[in-house]
Protein backbone atom coordinates (compact mmCIF):
# COMPACT_ATOMS: atom_id res chain seq x y z
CA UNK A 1 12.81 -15.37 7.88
CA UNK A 2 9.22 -15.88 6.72
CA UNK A 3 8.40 -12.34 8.23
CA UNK A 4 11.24 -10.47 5.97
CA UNK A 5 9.67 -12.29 2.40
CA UNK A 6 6.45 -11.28 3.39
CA UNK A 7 8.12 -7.40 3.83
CA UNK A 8 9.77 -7.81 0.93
CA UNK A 9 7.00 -8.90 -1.36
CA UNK A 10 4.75 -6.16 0.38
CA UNK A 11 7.28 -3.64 -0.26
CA UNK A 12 7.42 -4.94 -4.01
CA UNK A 13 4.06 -4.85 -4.74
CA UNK A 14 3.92 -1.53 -2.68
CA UNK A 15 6.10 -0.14 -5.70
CA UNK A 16 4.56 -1.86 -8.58
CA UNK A 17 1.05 -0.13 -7.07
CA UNK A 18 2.50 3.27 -6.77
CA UNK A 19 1.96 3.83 -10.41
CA UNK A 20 -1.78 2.85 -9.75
CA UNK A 21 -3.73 6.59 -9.96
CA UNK A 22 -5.32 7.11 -7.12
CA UNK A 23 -4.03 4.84 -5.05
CA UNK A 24 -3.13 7.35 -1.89
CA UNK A 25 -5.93 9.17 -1.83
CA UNK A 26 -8.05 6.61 -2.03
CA UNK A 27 -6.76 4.39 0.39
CA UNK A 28 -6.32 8.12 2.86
CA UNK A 29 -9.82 9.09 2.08
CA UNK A 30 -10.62 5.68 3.93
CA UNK A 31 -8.52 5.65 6.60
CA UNK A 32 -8.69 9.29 7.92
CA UNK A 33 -4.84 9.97 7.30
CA UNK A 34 -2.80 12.31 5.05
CA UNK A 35 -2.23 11.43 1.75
CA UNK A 36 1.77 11.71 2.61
CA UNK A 37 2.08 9.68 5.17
CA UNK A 38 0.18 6.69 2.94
CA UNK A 39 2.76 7.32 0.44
CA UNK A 40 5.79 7.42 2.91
CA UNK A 41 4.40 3.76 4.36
CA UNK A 42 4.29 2.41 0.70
CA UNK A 43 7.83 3.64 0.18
CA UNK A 44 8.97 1.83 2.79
CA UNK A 45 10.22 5.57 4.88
CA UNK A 46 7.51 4.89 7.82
CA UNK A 47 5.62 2.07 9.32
CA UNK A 48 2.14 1.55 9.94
CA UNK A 49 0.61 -1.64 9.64
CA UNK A 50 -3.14 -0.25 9.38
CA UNK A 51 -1.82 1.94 6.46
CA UNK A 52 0.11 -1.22 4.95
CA UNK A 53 -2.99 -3.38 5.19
CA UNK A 54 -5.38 -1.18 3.05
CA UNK A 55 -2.18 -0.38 0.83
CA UNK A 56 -1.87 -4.23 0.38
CA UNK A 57 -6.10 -4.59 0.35
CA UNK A 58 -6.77 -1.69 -2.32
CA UNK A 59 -4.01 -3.03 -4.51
CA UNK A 60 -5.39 -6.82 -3.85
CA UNK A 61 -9.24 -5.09 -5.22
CA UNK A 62 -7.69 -3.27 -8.27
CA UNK A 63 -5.84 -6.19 -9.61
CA UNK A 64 -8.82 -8.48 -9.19
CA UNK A 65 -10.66 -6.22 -11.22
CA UNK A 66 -7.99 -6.08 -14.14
CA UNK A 67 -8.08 -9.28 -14.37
């Protein structure tokens, strides 16, 4: 049960971050990977937990500095 909150409040802040500009290509650029395959993992339409984690990481960094 614990695992599906965590999903769900990933996948929430996953659509909240969307709107952040930049976002994909930045967290691509890092990773090595196609900018449409980050955005298909924040959408929730393919999985990949290395993707998710900078996803969840970059959004973590950009907050932290709006704050």
């Amino acid at each position: 049960m614990s695992t599906n909150r965590a999903r769900t409040k990933s996948t929430t802040s996953l659509q909240k971050a969307l709107q952040y500009r930049g976002l994909l290509t930045r967290v691509a650029n890092q990773l090595g990977v196609n900018r449409t395959h980050v955005g298909r993992v924040a959408r929730g339409e393919r999985q990949s937990k290395r993707v998710l984690c900078a996803l969840l990481a970059e959004v973590e960094r950009i907050e932290r500095r709006a704050a």
